[in-house]
N, C-alpha and C. Protein backbone atom coordinates (compact mmCIF):
# COMPACT_ATOMS: atom_id res chain seq x y z
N UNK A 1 0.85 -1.18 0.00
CA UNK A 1 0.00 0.00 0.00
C UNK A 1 0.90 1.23 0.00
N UNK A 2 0.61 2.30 -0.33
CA UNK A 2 1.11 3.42 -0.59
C UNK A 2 0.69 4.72 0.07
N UNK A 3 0.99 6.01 -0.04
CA UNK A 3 0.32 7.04 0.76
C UNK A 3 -0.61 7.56 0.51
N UNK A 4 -1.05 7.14 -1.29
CA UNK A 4 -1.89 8.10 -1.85
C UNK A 4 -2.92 7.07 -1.21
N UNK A 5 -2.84 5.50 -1.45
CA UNK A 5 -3.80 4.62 -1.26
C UNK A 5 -4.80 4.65 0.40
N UNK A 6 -3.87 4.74 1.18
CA UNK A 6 -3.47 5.22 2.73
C UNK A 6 -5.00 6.50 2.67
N UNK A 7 -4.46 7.52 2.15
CA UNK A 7 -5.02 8.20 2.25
C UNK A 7 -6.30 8.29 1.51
N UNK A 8 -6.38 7.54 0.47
CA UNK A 8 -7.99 7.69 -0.26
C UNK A 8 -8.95 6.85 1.05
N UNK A 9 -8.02 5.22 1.77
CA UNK A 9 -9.24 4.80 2.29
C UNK A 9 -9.80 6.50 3.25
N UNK A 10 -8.62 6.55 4.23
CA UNK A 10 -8.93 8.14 4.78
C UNK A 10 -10.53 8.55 4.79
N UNK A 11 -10.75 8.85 3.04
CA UNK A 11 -11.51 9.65 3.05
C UNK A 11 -12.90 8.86 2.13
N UNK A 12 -12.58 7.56 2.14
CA UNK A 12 -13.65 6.58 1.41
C UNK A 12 -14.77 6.93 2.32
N UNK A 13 -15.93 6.91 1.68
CA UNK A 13 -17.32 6.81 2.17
C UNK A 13 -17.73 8.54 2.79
N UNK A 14 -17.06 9.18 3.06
CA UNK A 14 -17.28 10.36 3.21
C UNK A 14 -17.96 11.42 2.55
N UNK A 15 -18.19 11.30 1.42
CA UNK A 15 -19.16 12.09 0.47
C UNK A 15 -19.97 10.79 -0.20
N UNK A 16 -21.03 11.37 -0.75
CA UNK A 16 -22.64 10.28 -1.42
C UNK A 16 -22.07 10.52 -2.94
N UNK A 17 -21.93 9.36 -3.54
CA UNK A 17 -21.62 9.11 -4.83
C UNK A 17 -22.67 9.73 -5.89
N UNK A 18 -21.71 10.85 -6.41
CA UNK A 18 -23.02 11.77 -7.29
C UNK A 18 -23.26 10.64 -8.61
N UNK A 19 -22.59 9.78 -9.35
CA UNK A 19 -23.11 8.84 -10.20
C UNK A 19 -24.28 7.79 -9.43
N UNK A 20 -24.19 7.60 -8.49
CA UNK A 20 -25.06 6.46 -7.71
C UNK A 20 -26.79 7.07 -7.66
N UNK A 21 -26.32 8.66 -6.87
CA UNK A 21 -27.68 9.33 -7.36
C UNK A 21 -28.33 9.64 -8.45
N UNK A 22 -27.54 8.91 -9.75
CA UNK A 22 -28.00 9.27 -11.17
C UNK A 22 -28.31 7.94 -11.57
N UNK A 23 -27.99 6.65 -10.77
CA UNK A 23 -27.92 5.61 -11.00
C UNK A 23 -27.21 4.93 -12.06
N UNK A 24 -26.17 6.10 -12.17
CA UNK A 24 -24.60 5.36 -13.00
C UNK A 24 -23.39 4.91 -12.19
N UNK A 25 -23.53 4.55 -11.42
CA UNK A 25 -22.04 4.16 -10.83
C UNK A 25 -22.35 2.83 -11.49
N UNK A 26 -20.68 2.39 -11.90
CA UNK A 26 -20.56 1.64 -12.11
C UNK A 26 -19.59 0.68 -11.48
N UNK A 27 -19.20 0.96 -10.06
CA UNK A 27 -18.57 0.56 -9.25
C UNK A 27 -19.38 0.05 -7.84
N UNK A 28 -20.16 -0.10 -7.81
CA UNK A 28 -21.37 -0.24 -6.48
C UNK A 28 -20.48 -0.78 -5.15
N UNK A 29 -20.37 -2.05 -5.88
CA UNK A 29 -19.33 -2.83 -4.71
C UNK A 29 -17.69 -2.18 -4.41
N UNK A 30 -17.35 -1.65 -4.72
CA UNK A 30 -15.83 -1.32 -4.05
C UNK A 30 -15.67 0.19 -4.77
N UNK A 31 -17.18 1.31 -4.55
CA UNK A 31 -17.27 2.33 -4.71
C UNK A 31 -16.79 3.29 -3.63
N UNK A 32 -16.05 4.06 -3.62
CA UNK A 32 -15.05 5.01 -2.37
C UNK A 32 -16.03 6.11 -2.05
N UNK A 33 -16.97 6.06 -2.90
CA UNK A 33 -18.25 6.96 -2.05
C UNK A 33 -19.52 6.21 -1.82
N UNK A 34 -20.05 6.71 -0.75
CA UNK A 34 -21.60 6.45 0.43
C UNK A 34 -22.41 6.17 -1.03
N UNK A 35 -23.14 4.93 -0.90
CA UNK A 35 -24.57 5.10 -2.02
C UNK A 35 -25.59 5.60 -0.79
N UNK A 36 -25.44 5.25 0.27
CA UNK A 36 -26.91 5.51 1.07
C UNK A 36 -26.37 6.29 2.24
N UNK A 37 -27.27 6.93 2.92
CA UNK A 37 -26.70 8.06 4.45
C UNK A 37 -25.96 6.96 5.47
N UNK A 38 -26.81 6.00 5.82
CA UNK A 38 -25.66 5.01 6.77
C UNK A 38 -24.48 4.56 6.42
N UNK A 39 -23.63 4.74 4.93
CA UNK A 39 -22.33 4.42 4.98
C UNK A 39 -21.55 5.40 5.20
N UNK A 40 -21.73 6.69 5.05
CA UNK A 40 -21.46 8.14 5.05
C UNK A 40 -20.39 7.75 6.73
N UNK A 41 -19.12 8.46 6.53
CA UNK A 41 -18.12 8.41 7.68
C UNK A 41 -17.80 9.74 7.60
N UNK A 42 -17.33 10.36 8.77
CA UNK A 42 -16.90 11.46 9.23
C UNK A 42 -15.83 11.77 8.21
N UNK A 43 -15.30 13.07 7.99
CA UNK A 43 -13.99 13.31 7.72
C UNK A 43 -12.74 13.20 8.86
N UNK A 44 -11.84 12.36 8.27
CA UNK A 44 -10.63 12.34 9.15
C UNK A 44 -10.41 13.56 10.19
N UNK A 45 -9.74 14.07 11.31
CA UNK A 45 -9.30 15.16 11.74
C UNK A 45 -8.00 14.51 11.20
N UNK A 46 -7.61 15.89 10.46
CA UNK A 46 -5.55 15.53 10.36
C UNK A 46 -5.12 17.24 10.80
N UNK A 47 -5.48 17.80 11.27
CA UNK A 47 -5.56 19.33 11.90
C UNK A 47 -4.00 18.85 13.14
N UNK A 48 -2.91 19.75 12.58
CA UNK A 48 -1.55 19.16 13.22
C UNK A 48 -0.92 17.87 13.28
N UNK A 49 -1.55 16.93 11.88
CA UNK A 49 -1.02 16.12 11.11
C UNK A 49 0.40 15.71 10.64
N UNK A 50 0.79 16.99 9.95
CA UNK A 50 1.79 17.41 8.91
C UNK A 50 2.74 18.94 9.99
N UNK A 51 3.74 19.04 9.98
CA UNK A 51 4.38 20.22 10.16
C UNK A 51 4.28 21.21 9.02
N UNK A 52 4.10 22.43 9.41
CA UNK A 52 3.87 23.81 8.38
C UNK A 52 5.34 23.99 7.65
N UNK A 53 5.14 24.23 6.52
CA UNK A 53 6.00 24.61 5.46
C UNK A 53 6.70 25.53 6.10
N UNK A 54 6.13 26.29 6.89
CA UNK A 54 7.01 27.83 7.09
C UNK A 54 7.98 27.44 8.22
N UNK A 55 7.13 26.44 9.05
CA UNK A 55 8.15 25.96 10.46
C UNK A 55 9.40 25.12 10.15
N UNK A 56 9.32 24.07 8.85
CA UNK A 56 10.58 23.54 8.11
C UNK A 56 11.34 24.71 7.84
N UNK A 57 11.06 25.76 6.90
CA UNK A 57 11.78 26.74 6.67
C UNK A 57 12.39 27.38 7.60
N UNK A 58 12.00 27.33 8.57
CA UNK A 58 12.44 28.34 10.07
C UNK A 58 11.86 29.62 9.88
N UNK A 59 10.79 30.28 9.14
CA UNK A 59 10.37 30.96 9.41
C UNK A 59 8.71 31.20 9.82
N UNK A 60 8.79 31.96 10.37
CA UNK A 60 7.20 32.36 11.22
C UNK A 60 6.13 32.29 10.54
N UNK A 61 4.80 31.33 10.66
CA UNK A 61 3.85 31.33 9.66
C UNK A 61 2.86 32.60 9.72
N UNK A 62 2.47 32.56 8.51
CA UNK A 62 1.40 34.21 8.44
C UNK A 62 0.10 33.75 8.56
N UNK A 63 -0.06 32.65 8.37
CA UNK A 63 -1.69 32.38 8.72
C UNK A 63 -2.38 31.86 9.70
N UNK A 64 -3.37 32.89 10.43
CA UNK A 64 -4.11 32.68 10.94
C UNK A 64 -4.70 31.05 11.25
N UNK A 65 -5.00 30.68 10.54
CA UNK A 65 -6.22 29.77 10.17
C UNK A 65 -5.36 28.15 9.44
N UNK A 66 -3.86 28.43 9.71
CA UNK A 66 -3.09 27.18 9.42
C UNK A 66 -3.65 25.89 10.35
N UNK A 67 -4.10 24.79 9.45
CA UNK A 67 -4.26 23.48 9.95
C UNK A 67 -2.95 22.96 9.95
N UNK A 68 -1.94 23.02 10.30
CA UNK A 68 -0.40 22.35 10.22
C UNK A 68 0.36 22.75 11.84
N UNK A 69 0.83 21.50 11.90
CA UNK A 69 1.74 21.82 12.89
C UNK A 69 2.78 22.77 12.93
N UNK A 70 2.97 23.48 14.06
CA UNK A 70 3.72 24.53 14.41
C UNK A 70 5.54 24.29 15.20
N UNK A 71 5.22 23.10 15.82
CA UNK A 71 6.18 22.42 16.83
C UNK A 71 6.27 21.15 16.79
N UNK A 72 7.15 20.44 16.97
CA UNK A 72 7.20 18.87 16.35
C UNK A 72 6.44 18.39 17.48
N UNK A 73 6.48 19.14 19.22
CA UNK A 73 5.68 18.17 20.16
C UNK A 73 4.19 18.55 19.72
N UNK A 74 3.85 19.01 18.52
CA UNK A 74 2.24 20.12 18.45
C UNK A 74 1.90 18.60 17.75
N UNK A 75 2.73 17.77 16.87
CA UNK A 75 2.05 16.99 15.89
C UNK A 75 1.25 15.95 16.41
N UNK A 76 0.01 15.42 15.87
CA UNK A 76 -1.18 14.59 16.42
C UNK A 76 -0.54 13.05 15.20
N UNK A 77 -0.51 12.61 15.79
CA UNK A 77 -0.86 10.99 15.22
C UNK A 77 -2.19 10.76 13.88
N UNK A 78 -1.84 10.43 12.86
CA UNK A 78 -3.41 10.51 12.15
C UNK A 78 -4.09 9.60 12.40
N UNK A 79 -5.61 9.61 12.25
CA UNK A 79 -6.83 8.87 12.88
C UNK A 79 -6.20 7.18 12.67
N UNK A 80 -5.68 7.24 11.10
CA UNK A 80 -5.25 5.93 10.80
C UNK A 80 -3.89 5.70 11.11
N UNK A 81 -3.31 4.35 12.02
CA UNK A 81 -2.35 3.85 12.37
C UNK A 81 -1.54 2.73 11.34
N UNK A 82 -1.95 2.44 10.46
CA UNK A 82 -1.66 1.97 8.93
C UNK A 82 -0.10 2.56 8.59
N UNK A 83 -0.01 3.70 8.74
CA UNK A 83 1.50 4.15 8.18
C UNK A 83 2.16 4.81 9.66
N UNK A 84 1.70 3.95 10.49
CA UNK A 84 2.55 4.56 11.89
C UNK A 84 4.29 3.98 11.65
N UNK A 85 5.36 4.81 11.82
CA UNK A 85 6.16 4.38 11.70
C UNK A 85 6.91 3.51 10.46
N UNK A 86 6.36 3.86 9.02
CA UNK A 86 6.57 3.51 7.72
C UNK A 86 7.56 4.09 6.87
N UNK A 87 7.82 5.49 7.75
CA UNK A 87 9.19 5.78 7.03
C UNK A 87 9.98 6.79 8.04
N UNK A 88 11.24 6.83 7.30
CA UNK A 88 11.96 7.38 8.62
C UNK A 88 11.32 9.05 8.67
N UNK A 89 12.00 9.44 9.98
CA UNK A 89 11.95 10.29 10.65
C UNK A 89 12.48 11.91 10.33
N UNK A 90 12.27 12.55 9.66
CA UNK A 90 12.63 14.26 8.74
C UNK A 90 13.80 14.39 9.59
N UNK A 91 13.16 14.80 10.87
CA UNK A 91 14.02 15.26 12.04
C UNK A 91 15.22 14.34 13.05
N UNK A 92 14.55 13.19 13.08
CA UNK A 92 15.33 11.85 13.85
C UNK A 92 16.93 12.39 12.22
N UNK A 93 16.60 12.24 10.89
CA UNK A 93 17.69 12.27 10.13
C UNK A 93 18.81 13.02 10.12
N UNK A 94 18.40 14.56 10.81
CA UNK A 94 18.42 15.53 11.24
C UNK A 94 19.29 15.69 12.65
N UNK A 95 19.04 14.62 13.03
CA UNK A 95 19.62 14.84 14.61
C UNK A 95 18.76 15.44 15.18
N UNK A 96 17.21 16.07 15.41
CA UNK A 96 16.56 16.97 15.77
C UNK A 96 15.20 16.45 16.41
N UNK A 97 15.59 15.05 16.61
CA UNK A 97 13.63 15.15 16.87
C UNK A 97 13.62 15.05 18.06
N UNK A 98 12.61 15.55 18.78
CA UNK A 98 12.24 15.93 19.90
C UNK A 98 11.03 14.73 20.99
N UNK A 99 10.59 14.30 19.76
CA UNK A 99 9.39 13.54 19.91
C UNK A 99 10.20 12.02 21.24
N UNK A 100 11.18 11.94 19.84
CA UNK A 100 11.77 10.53 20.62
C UNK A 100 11.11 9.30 20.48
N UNK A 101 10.64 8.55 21.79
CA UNK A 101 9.92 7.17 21.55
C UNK A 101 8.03 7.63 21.01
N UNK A 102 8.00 8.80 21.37
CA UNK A 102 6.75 9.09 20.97
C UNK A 102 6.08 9.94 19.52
N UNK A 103 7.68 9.33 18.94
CA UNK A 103 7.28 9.70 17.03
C UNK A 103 6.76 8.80 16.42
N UNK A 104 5.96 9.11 15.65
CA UNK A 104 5.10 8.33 15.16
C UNK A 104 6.17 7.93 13.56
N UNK A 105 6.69 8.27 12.99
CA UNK A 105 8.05 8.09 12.63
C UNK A 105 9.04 6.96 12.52
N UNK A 106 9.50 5.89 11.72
CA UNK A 106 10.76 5.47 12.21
C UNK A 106 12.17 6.01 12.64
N UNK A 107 12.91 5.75 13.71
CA UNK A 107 14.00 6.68 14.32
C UNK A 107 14.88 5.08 13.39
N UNK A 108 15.17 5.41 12.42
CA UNK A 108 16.15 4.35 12.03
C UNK A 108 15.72 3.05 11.00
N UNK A 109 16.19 2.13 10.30
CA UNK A 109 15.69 1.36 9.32
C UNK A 109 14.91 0.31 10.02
N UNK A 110 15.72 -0.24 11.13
CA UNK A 110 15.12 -1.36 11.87
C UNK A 110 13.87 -1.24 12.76
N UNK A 111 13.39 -0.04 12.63
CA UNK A 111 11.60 0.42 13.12
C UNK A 111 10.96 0.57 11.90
N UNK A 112 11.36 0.46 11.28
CA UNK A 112 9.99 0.96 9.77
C UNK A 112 9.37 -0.60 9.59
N UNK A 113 8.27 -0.61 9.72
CA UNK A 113 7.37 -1.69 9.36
C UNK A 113 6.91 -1.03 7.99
N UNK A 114 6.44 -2.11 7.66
CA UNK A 114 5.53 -2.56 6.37
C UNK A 114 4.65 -1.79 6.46
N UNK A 115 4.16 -0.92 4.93
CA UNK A 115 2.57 -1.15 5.08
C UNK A 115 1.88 -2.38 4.84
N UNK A 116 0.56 -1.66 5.40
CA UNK A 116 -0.43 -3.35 5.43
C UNK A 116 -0.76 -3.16 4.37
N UNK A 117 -1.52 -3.91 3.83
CA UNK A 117 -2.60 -3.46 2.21
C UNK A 117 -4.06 -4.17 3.10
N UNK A 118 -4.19 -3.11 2.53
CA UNK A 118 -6.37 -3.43 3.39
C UNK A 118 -6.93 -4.29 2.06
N UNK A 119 -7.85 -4.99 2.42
CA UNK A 119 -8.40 -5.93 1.58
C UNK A 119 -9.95 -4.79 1.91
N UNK A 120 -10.46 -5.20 1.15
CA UNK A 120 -12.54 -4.96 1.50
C UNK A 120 -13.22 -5.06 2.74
N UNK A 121 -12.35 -6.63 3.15
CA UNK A 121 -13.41 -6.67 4.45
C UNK A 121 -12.67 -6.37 5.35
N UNK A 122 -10.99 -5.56 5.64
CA UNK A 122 -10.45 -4.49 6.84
C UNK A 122 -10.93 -3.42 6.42
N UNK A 123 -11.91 -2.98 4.87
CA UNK A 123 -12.19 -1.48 5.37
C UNK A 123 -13.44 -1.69 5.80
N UNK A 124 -14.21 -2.55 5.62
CA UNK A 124 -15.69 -3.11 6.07
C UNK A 124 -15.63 -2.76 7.39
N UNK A 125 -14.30 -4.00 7.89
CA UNK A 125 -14.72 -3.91 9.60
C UNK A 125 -13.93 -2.56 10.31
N UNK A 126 -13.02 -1.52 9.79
CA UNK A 126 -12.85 -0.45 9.97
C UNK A 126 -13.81 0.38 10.60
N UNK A 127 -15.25 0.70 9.16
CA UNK A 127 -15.94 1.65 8.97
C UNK A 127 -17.20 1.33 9.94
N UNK A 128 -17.29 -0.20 10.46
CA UNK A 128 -18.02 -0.68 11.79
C UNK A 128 -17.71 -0.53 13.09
N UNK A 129 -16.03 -0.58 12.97
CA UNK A 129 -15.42 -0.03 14.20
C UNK A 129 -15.87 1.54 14.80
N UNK A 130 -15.22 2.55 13.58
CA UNK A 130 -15.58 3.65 13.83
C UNK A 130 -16.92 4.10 13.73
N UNK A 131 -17.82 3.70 13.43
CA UNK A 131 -19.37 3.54 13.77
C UNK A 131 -20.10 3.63 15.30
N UNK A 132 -19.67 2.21 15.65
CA UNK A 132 -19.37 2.31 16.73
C UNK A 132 -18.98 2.95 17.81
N UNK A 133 -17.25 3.47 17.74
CA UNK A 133 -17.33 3.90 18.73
C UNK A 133 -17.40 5.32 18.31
N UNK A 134 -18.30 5.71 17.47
CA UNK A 134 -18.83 7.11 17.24
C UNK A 134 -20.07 7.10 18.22
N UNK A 135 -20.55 5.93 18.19
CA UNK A 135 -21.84 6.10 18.57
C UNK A 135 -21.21 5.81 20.01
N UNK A 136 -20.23 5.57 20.62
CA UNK A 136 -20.14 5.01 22.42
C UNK A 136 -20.01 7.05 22.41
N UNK A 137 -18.47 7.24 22.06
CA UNK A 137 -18.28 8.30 22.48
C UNK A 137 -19.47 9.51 22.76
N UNK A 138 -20.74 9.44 21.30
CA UNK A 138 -21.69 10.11 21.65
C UNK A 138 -22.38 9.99 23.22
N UNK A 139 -22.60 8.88 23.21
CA UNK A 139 -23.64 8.32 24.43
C UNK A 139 -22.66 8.78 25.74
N UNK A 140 -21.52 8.58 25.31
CA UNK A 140 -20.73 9.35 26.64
C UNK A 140 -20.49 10.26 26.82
N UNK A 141 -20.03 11.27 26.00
CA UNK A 141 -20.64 12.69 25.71
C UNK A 141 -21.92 13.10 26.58
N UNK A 142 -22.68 12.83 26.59
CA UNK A 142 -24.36 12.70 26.41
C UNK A 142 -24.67 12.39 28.28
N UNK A 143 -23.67 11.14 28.68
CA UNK A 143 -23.81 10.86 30.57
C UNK A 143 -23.25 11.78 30.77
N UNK A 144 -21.51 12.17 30.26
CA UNK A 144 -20.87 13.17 30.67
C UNK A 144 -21.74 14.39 31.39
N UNK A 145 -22.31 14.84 29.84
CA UNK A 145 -22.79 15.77 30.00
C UNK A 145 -24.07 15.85 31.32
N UNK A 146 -24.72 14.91 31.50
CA UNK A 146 -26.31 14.81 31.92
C UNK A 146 -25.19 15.11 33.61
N UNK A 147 -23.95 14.48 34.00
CA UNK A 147 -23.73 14.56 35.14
C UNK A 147 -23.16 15.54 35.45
N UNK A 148 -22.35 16.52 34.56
CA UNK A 148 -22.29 17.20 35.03
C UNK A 148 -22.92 18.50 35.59
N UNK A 149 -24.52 18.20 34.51
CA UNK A 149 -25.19 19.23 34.96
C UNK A 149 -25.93 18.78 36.21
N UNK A 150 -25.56 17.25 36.64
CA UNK A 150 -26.53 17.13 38.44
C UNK A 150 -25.18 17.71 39.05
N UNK A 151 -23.93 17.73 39.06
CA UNK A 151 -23.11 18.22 39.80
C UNK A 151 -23.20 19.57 39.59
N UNK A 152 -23.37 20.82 38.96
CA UNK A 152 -23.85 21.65 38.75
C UNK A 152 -24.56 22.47 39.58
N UNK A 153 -25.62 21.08 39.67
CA UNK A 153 -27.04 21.83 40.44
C UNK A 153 -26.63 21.61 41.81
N UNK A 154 -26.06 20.42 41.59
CA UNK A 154 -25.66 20.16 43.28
C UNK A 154 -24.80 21.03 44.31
N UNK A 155 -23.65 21.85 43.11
CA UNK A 155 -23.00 22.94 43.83
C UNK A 155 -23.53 24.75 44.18
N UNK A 156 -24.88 24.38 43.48
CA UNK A 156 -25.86 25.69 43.56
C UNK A 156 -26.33 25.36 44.22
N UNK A 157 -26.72 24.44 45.01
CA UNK A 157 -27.71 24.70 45.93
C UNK A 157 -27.23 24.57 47.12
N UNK A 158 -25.97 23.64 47.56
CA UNK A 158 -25.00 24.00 48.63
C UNK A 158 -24.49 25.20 48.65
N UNK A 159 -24.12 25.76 47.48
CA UNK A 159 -23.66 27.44 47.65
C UNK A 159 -24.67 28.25 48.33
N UNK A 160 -25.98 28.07 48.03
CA UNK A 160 -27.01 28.73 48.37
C UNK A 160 -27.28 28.01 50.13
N UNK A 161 -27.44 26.87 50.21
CA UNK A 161 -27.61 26.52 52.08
C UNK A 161 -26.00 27.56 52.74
N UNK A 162 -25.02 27.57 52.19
CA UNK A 162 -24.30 28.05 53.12
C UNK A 162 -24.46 29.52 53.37
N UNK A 163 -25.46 30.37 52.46
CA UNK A 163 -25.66 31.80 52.55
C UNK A 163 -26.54 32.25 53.82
């Protein structure tokens, strides 16, 4: 597998196949876009993914509104663990990385694993995984939330007995 490949699953199923709604796709079965709303997947977060062009350069970025890392400890891991550690390290080459055991990076030849190659049914059971625990995290979200508003109430109204 490769990076471009890596990255299309990324973003498979994420938009509704405008041929499917015309009833021309001619790919149904191993189509990289949603025919129906339940296959539809989030977009990746890769927001401090990648380091900023300007921060390689050593100079100061001008934009506001940059999705790129700023600081090598700023960089996030991407959603997919598929190319964790697949090629070496910019900075480890460099003498410079900071990250250490917690680069996602190979620090050297003898850490670079393989990519995997996904077959159909690892992106099948992928897109069930993250389904899933889309739907836990909601529901926990959701207690989170419900408790913290009894703890809430609970500290208003002790604030109020001690007045």
């Amino acid at each position: 597998m490769n990076v471009s490949s890596d990255i299309k699953y990324q973003f498979s199923k994420t938009k509704i196949c405008k041929h499917y709604l015309e009833q021309k796709c001619l790919n149904t079965h191993n189509c990289n876009y949603a025919h129906v709303l339940g296959e539809l997947r989030p977009l990746p977060n890769l927001m401090n993914t990648k380091l900023c062009k300007s921060y390689k350069k050593n100079i100061p970025c001008t934009n506001p509104n940059c999705k790129y890392a700023h600081k090598v400890e700023n960089l996030q891991p991407t959603t997919d663990m598929s190319t964790y550690k697949t090629s070496l390290c910019y900075f480890w080459k460099r003498k410079k990385c900071m990250n250490e055991e917690k680069c996602r990076f190979a620090h050297g030849i003898e850490e670079i694993r393989p990519l995997k190659v996904r077959t159909q049914k690892d992106i099948h059971t992928k897109q069930k995984d993250d389904n899933n625990n889309n739907n836990n995290n909601n529901n926990n979200n959701n207690n989170n939330n419900n408790s913290s508003n009894a703890t809430n109430e609970d500290d208003k109204n002790n604030h109020k007995k001690k007045k």
